[in-house]
Protein backbone atom coordinates (compact mmCIF):
# COMPACT_ATOMS: atom_id res chain seq x y z
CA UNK A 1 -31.59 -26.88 -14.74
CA UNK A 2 -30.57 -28.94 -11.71
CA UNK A 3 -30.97 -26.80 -8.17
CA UNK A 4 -28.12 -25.74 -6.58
CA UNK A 5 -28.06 -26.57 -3.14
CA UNK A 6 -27.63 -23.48 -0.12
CA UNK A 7 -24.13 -23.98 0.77
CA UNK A 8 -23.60 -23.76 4.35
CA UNK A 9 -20.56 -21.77 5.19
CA UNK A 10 -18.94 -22.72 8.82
CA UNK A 11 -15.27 -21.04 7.71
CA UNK A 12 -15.18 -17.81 8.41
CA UNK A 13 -11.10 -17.78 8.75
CA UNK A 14 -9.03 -15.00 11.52
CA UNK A 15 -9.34 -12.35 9.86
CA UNK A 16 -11.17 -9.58 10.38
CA UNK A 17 -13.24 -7.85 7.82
CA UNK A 18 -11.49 -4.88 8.11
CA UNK A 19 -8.05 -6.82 6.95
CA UNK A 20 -8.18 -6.35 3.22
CA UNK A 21 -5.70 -7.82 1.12
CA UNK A 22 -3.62 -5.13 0.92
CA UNK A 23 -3.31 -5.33 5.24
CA UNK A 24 -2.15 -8.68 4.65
CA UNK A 25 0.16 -7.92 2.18
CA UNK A 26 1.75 -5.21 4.00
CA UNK A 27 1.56 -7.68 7.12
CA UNK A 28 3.86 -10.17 5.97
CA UNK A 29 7.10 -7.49 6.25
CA UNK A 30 9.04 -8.22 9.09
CA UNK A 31 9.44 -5.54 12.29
CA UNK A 32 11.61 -3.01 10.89
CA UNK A 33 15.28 -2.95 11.13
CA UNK A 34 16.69 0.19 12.52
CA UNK A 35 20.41 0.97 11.59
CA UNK A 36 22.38 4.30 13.03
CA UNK A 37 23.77 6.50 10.49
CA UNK A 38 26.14 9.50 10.91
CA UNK A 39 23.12 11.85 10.13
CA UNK A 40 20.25 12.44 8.82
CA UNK A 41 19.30 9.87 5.85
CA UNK A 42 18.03 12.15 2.87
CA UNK A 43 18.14 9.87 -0.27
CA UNK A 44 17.60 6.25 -0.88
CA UNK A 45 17.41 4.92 -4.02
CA UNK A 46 17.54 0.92 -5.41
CA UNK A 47 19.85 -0.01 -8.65
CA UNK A 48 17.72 -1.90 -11.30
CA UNK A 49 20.63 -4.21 -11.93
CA UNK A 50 21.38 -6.86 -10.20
CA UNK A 51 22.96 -8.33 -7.86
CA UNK A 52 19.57 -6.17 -5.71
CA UNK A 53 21.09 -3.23 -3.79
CA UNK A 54 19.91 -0.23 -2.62
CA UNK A 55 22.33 3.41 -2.10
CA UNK A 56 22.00 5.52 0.98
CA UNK A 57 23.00 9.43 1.45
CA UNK A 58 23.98 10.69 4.71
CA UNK A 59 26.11 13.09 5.96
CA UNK A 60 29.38 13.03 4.03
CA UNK A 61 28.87 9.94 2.24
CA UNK A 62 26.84 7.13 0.05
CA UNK A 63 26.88 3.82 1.18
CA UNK A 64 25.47 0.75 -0.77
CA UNK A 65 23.70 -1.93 1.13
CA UNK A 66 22.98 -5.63 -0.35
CA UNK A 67 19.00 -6.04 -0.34
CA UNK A 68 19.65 -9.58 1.00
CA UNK A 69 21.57 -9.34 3.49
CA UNK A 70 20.91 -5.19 4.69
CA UNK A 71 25.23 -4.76 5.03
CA UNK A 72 26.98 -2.33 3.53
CA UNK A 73 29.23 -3.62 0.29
CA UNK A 74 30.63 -0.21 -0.41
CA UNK A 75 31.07 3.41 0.99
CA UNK A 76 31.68 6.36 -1.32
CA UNK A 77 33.14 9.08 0.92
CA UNK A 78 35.16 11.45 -1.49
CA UNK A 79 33.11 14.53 -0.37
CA UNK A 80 34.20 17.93 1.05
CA UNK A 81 30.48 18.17 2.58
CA UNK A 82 27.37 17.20 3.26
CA UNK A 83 26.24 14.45 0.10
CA UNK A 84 22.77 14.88 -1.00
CA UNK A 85 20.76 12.51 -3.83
CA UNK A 86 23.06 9.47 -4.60
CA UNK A 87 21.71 8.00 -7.61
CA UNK A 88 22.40 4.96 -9.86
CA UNK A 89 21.91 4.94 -13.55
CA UNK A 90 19.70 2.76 -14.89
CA UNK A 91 22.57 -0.42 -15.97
CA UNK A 92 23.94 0.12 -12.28
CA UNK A 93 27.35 1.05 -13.88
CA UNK A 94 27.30 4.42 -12.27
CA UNK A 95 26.35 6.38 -9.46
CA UNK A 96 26.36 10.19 -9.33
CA UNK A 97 25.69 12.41 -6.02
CA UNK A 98 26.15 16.25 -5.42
CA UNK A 99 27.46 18.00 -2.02
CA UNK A 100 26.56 21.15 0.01
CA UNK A 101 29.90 22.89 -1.69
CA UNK A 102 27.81 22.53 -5.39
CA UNK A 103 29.97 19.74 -6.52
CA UNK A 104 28.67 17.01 -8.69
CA UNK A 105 30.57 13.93 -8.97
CA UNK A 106 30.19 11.09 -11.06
CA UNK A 107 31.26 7.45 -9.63
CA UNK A 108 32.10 3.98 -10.98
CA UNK A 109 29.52 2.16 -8.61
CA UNK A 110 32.27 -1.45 -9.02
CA UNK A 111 35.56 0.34 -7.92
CA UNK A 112 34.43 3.27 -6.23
CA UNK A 113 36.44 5.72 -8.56
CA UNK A 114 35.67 9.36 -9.39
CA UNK A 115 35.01 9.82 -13.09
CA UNK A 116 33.70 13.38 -12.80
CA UNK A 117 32.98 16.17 -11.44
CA UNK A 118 30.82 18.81 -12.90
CA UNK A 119 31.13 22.29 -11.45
CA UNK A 120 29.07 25.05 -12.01
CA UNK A 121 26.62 25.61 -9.26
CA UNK A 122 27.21 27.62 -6.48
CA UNK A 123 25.16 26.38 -3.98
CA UNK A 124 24.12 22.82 -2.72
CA UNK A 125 22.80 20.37 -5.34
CA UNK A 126 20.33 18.23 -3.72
CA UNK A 127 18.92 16.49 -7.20
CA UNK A 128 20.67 14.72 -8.95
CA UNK A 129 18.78 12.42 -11.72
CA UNK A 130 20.03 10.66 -14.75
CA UNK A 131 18.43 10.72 -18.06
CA UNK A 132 16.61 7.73 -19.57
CA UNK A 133 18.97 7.11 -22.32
CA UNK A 134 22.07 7.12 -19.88
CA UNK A 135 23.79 9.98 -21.30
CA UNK A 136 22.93 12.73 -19.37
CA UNK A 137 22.66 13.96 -15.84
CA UNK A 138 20.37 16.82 -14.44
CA UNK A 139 21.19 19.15 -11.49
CA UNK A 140 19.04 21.38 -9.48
CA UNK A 141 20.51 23.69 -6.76
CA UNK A 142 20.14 25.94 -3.78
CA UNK A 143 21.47 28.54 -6.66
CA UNK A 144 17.85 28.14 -8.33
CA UNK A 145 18.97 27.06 -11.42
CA UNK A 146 18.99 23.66 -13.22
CA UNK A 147 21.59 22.10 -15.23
CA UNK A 148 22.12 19.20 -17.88
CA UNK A 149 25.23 17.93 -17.93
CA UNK A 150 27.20 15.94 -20.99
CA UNK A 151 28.28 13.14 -19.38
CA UNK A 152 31.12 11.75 -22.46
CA UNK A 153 32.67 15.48 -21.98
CA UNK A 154 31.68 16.52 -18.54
CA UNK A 155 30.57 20.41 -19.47
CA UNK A 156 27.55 21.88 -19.15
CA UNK A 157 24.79 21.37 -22.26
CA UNK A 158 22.43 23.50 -21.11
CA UNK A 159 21.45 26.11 -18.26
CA UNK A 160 17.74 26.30 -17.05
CA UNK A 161 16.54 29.13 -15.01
CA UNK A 162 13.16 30.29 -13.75
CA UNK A 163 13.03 29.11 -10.22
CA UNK A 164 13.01 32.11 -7.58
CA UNK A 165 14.17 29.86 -4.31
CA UNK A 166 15.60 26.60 -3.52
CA UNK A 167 15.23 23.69 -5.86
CA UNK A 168 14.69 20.38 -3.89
CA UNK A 169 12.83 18.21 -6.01
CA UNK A 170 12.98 16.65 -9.61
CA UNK A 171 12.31 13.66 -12.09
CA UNK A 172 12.94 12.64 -15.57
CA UNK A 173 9.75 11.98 -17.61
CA UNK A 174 8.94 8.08 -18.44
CA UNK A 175 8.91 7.71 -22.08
CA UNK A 176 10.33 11.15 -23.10
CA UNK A 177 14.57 11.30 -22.41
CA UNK A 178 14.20 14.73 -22.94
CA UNK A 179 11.60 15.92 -20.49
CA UNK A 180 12.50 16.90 -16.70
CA UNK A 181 10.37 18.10 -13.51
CA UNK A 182 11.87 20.26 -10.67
CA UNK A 183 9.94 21.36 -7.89
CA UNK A 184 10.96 24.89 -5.79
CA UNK A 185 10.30 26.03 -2.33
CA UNK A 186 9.34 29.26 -5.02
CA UNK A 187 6.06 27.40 -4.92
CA UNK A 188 6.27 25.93 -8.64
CA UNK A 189 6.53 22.67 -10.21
CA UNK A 190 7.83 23.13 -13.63
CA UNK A 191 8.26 21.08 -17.03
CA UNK A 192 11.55 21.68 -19.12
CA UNK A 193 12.31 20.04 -22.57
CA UNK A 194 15.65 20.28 -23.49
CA UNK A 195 15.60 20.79 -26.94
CA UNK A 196 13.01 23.88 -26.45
CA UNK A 197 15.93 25.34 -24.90
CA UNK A 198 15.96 27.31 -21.97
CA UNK A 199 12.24 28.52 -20.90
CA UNK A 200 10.44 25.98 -19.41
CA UNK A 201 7.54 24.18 -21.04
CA UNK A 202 5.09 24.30 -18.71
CA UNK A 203 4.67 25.74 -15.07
CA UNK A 204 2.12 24.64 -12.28
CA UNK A 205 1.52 26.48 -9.37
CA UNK A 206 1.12 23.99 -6.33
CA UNK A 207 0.39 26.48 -3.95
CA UNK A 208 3.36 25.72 -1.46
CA UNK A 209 7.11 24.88 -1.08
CA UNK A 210 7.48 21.59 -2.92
CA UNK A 211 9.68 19.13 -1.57
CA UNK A 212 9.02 15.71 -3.32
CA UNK A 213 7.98 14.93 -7.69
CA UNK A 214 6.83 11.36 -8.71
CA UNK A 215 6.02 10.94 -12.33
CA UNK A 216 3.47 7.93 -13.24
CA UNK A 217 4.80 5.51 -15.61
CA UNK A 218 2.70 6.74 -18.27
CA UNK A 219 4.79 9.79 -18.35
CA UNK A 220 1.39 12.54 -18.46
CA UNK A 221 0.86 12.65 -14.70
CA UNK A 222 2.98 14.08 -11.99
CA UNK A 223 2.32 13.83 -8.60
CA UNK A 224 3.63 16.73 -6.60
CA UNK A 225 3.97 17.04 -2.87
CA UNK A 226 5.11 19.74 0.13
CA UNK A 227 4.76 22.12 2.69
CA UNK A 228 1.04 21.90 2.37
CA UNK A 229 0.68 18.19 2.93
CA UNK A 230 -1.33 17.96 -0.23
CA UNK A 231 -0.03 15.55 -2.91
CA UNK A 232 -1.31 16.85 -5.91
CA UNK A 233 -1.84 15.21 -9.56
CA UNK A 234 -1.29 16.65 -12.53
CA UNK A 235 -1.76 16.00 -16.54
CA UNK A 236 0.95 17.56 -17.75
CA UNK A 237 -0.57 16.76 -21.41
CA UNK A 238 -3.71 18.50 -20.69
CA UNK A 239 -1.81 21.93 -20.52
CA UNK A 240 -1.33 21.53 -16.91
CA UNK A 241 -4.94 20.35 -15.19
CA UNK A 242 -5.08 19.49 -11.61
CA UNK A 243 -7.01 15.80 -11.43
CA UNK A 244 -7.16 15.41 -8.08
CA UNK A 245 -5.76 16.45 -4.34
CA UNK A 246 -4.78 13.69 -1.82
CA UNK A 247 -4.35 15.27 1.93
CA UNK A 248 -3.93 12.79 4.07
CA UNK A 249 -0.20 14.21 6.30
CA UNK A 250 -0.82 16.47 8.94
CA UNK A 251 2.53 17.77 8.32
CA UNK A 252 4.93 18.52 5.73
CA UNK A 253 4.85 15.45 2.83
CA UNK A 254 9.10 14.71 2.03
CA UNK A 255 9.28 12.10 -0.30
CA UNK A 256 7.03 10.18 -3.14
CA UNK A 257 7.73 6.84 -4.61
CA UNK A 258 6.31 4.13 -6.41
CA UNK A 259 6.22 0.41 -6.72
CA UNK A 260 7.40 -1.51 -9.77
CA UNK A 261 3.87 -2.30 -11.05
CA UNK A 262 2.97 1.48 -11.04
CA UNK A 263 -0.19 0.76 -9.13
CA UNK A 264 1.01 2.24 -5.10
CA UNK A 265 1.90 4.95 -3.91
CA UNK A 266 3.76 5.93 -1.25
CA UNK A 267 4.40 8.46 0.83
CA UNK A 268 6.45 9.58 3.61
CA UNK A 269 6.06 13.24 6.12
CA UNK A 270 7.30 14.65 9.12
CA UNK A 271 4.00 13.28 10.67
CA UNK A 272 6.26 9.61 10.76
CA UNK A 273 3.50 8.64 8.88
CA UNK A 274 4.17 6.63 5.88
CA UNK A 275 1.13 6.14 3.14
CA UNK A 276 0.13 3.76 0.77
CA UNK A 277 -2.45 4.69 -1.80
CA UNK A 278 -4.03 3.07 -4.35
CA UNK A 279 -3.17 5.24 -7.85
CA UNK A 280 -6.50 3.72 -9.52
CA UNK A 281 -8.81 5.38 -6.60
CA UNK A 282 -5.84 8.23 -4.70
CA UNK A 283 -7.53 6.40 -1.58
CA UNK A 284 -4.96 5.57 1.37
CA UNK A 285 -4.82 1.48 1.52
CA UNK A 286 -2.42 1.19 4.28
CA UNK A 287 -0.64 3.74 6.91
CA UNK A 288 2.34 2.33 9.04
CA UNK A 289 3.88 4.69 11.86
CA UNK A 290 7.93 5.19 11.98
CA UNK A 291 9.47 6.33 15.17
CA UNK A 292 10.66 9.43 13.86
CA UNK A 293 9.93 11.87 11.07
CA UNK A 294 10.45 10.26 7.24
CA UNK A 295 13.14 12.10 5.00
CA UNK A 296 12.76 9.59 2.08
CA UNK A 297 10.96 6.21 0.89
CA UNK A 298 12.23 3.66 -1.35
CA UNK A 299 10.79 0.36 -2.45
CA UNK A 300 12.61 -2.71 -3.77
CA UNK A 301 11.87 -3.62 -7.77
CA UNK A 302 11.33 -6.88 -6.41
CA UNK A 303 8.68 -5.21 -3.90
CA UNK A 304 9.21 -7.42 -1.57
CA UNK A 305 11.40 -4.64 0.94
CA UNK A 306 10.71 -0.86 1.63
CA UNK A 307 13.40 1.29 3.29
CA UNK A 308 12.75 4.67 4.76
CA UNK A 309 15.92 7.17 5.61
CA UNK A 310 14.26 9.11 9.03
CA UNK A 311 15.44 12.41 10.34
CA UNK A 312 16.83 11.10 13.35
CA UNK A 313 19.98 9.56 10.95
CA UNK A 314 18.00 5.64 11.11
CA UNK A 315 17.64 4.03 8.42
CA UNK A 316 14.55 1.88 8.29
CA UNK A 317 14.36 -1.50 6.33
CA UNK A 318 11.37 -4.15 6.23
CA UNK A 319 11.59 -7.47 4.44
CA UNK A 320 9.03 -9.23 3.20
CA UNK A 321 9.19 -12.95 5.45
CA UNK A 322 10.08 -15.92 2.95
CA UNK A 323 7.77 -19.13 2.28
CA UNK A 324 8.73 -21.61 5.30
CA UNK A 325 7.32 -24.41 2.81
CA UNK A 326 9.25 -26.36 0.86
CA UNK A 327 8.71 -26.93 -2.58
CA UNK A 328 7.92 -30.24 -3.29
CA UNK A 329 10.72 -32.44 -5.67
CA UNK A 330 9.56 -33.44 -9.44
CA UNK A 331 9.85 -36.99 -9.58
CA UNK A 332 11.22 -38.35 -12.76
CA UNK A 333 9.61 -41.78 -14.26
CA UNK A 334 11.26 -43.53 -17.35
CA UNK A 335 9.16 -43.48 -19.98
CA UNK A 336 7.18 -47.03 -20.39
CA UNK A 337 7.92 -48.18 -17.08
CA UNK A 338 5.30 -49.78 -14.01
CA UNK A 339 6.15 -46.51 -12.62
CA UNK A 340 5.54 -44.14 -15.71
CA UNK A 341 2.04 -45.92 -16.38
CA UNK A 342 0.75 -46.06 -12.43
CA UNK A 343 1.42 -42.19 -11.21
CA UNK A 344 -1.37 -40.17 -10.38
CA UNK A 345 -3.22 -43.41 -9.12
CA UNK A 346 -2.37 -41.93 -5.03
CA UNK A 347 -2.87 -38.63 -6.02
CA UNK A 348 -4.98 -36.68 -3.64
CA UNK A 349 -7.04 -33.58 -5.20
CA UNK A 350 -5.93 -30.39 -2.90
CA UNK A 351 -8.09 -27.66 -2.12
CA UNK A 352 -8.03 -25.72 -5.26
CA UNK A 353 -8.99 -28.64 -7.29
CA UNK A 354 -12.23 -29.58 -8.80
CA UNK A 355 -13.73 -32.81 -7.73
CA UNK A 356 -16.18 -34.14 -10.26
CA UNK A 357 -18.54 -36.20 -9.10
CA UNK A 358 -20.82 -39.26 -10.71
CA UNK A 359 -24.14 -37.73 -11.27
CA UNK A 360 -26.96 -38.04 -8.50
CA UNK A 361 -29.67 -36.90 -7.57
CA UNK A 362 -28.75 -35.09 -4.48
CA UNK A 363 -29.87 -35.62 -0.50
CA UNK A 364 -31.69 -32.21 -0.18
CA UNK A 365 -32.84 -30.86 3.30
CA UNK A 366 -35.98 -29.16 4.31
CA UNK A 367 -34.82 -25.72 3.98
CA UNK A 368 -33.50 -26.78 0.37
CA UNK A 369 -36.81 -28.40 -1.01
CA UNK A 370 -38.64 -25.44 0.28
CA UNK A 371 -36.12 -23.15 -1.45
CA UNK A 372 -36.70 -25.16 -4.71
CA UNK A 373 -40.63 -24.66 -4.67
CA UNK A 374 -39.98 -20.79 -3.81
CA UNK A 375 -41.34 -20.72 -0.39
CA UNK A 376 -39.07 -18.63 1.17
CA UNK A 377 -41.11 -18.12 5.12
CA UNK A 378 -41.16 -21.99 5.17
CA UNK A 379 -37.35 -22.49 4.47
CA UNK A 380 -36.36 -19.79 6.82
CA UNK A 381 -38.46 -21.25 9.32
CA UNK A 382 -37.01 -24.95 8.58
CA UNK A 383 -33.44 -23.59 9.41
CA UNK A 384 -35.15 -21.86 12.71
CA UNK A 385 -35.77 -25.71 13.77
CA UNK A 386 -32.11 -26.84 12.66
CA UNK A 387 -30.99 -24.52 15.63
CA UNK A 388 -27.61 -24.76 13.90
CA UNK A 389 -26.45 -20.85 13.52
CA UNK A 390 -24.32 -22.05 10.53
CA UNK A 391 -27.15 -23.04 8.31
CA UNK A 392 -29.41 -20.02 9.67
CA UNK A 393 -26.36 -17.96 8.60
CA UNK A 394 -26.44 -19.20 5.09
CA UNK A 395 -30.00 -19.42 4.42
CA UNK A 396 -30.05 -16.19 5.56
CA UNK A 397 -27.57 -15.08 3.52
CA UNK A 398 -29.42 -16.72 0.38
CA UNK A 399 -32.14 -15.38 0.72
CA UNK A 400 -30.15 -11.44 0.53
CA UNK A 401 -29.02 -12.97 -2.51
CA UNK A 402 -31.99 -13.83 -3.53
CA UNK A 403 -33.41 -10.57 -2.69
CA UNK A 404 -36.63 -12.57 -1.02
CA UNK A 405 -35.56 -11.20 2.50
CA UNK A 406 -38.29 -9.17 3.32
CA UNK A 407 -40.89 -11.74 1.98
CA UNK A 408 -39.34 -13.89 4.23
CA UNK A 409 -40.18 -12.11 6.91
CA UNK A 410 -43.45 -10.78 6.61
CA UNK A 411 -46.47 -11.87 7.58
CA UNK A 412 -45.18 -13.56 10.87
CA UNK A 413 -47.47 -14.33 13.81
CA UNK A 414 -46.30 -14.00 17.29
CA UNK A 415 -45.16 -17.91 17.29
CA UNK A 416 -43.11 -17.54 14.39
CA UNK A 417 -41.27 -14.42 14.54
CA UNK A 418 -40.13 -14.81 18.54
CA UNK A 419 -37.82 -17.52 17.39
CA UNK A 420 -36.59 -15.52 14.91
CA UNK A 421 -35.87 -12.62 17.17
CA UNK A 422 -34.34 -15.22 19.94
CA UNK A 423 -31.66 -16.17 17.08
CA UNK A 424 -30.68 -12.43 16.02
CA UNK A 425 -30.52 -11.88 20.30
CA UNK A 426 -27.91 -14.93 20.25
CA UNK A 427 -26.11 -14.01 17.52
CA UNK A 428 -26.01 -10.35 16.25
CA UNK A 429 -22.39 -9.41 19.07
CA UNK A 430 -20.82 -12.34 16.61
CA UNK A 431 -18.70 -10.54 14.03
CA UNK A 432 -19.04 -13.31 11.64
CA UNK A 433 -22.81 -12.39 11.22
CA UNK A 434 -23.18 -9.24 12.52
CA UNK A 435 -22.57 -7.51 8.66
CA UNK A 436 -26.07 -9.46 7.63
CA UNK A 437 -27.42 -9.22 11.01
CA UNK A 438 -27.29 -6.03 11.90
CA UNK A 439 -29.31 -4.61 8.75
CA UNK A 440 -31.66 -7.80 8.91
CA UNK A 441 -32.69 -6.44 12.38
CA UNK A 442 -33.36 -3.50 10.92
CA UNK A 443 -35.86 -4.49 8.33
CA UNK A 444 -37.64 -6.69 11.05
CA UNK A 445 -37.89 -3.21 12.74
CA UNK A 446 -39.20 -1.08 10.39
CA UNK A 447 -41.50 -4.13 9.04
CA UNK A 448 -43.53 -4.55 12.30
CA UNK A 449 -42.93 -1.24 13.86
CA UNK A 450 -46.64 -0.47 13.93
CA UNK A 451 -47.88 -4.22 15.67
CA UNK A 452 -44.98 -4.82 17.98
CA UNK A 453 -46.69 -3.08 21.06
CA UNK A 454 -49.68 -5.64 20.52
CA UNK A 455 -47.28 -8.95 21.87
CA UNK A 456 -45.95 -9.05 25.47
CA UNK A 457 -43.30 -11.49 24.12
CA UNK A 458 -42.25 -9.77 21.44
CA UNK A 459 -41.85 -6.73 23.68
CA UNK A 460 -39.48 -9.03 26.48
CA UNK A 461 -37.64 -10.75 23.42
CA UNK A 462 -36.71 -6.93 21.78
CA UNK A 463 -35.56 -5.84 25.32
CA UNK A 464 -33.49 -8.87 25.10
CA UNK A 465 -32.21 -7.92 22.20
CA UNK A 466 -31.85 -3.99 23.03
CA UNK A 467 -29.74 -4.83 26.01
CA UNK A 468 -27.19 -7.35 23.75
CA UNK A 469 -26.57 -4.41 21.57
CA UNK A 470 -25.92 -2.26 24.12
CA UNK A 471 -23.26 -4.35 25.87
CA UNK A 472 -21.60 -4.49 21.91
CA UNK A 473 -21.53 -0.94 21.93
CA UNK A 474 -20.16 -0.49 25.28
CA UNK A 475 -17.50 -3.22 24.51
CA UNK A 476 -16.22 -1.55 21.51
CA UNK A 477 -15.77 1.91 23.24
CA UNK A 478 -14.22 -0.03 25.73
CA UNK A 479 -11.82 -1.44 23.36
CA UNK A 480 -11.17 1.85 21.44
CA UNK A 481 -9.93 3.34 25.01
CA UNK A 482 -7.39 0.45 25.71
CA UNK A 483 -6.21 0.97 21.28
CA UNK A 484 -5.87 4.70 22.20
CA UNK A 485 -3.83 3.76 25.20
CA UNK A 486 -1.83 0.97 23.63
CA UNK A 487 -0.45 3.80 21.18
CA UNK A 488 0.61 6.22 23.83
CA UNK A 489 2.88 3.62 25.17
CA UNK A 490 4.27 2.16 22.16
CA UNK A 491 4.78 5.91 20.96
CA UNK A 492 7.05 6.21 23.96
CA UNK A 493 9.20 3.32 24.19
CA UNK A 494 12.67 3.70 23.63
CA UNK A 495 13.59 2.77 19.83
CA UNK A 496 17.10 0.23 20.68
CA UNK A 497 20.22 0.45 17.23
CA UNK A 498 23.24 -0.25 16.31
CA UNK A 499 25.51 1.89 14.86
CA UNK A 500 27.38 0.95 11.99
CA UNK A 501 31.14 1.04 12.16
């Protein structure tokens, strides 16, 4: 087998180690835009249809904004009160909301038109949810009950109770058109099947008022979320276990929602914190700060926008920022032509492509021909002499790989283990190599702790190096101060809107 080569890496891009993928997904929105409602903003929603919109409720209306262009197309404002939860059903034909008075009306989304109103509560409805197969609508009220509405005839099918307080949360059930959540402020998340009738199926105690319900597309977890700022999960197929408690809010959790994949979460609190988590691991990828406390979270099918309705009456949208590259034309040849048989001859590999080469024996260094004949001490002192920090890097690094770093290092006289203790003094405040560095140093350390007293220069270069690490450490208190700082101000500058209308 031919011997690969130590490749030396001099690109260690921008970004910081700490930037994961998911930071530099979340990056590429743009800086929110804030637009001034008439209150607070307490439901957003997107329709699944296109052309992409999204529906708003606040204050005495639902307004429909284009995705693309973040301007309202349509206002629905045929309500005595306060709206709550305008939704769209799944073909984006219809939109249903419910008002303060207990009203529940059912819209044409296209011309704006009522096409019913169920009555029956007698307090405010603040859910409102469509079934999966489109011909239903559930209800949940301030008059702790829960109702399933006919939505060819308009009457009531069927009247849930069990709640003992206010009813602000609910869900259908992926993959089951007959299955429903509702969350209370009664402390209880419960599971109703309507064709059990009216006792519900099953009933979890969260442990607090419960003001936000996210199934997972598989249809046998819910996530539940409150008061408590826990966000709890729970098989519902598994007669109800808890699997696992997120608590990441300091206060009160509002709102749950996924993305179209099914693989983040996010959520939104009073804290004007919103969180992303991954559902694989429940651990918190990315955290953004809002200027004022989050009422509701919604993100596009596309993924590529995420509103938030805040308490204050903004409403909160981020874009992701388009490609500024242009996609290059296909050029057509006819077939037979100069042109047909010579394309590809200019073509220049890019930097995904793999180049391969004539077979040769290769150029190898010192470092590499000492590598091939396993002398490890010998090739880490041949990339000491190269006094290049890139190659050091990278035979360093091969050598971890190799897991020959500690015979690498032993055995080292006075002569050849200063020079080694000279490059970790230079190098160990870069944050390129200070991840291999750092516990490199402390192997050396631990390897000669009981001879390192015996050499004056050894002693001098180790002071050397004691004082570099300081000044690191000092420099990144330093710079935690100034972060610390940077938020206070930014936490108090004025927040600038327009209203609409």
């Amino acid at each position: 087998m031919d011997y690969d080569r130590v490749r030396v890496k001099t690109d260690f891009g921008s970004v910081s180690a700490l930037e994961t993928g998911e930071y530099n997904y979340f990056g590429k929105f743009k800086t929110p835009t804030l637009i001034k409602q008439y209150g607070p903003v307490t439901h957003v929603e997107y329709s699944r249809s296109r052309p992409a919109a999204f529906a708003i409720t606040s204050s005495t209306r639902v307004q429909v904004f284009s995705a693309s262009t973040a301007t309202v197309t349509k206002t629905f404002s045929r309500f005595k009160d306060i709206a709550y939860s305008g939704t769209f059903r799944a073909d984006g034909q219809l939109l249903a909301a419910g008002d303060a008075t207990g009203l529940v009306q059912l819209l044409d989304a296209h011309s704006r038109s009522i096409l019913r109103q169920f009555k029956g509560h007698t307090a405010a409805v603040q859910v409102v949810r469509f079934s999966l197969d489109n011909v239903r609508v559930f209800t949940a009220s301030d008059d702790k009950t829960v109702r399933v509405w006919d939505i060819s005839t308009g009457e009531t099918e069927l009247k849930l109770e069990g709640h003992e307080d206010l009813i602000r949360a609910g869900a259908a059930v992926p993959g089951a058109p007959s299955l429903f959540v509702t969350g209370s402020y009664d402390h209880t998340v419960r599971l109703w099947d309507i064709r059990t009738g009216s006792e519900p199926v099953a009933v979890l105690d969260h442990g607090h008022p419960v003001e936000a319900l996210q199934p997972l597309p598989s249809g046998s977890v819910i996530l539940s979320a409150g008061v408590g700022n826990e966000i709890i999960a729970w098989d519902i197929f598994n007669r109800g276990e808890k699997l696992s408690t997120m608590k990441n809010h300091q206060k009160t959790v509002t709102c749950l929602a996924l993305n179209a994949k099914g693989t983040r979460l996010f959520s939104g609190s009073l804290d004007q914190q919103l969180k992303v988590y991954d559902i694989s691991t429940h651990s918190v990828i990315q955290s953004q700060k809002y200027p004022a406390p989050i009422l509701t979270i919604a993100v596009s099918p596309t993924e590529n926008q995420i509103v938030a309705g805040l308490v204050d009456g903004m409403l909160s949208i981020r874009t992701k920022r388009k490609s500024n590259i242009p996609r290059p034309k296909k050029r057509t040849f006819v077939q037979g032509s100069r042109q047909y048989y010579a394309r590809g001859a200019t073509w220049k590999p890019g930097h995904q492509d793999v180049i391969v080469h004539r077979t040769q024996k290769p150029d190898l260094s010192e470092y590499d021909k000492l590598f091939k004949a396993f002398r490890h001490a010998d090739a880490l002192d041949a990339a000491l002499r190269t006094n290049n920090h890139f190659v050091m890097y990278s035979v360093l690094d091969e050598l971890r790989l190799r897991k020959s770093l500690g015979v690498a290092l032993a055995g080292r006289t006075e002569e050849t283990l200063e020079p080694f203790i000279t490059y970790l003094c230079t190098n160990i405040q870069n944050p390129n190599y200070s991840q291999l560095l750092i516990p490199t140093t402390y192997m050396l350390l631990d390897m000669y702790e009981s001879v390192i007293g015996l050499s004056p220069r050894i002693i001098a270069a180790l002071k050397t190096l004691k004082n570099h690490v300081r000044e690191e450490v000092l420099l990144q208190k330093r710079m935690l101060e100034m972060i610390g700082q940077l938020g206070m101000l930014l936490h108090g500058a004025p927040t600038v809107a327009k209203p609409i209308g």
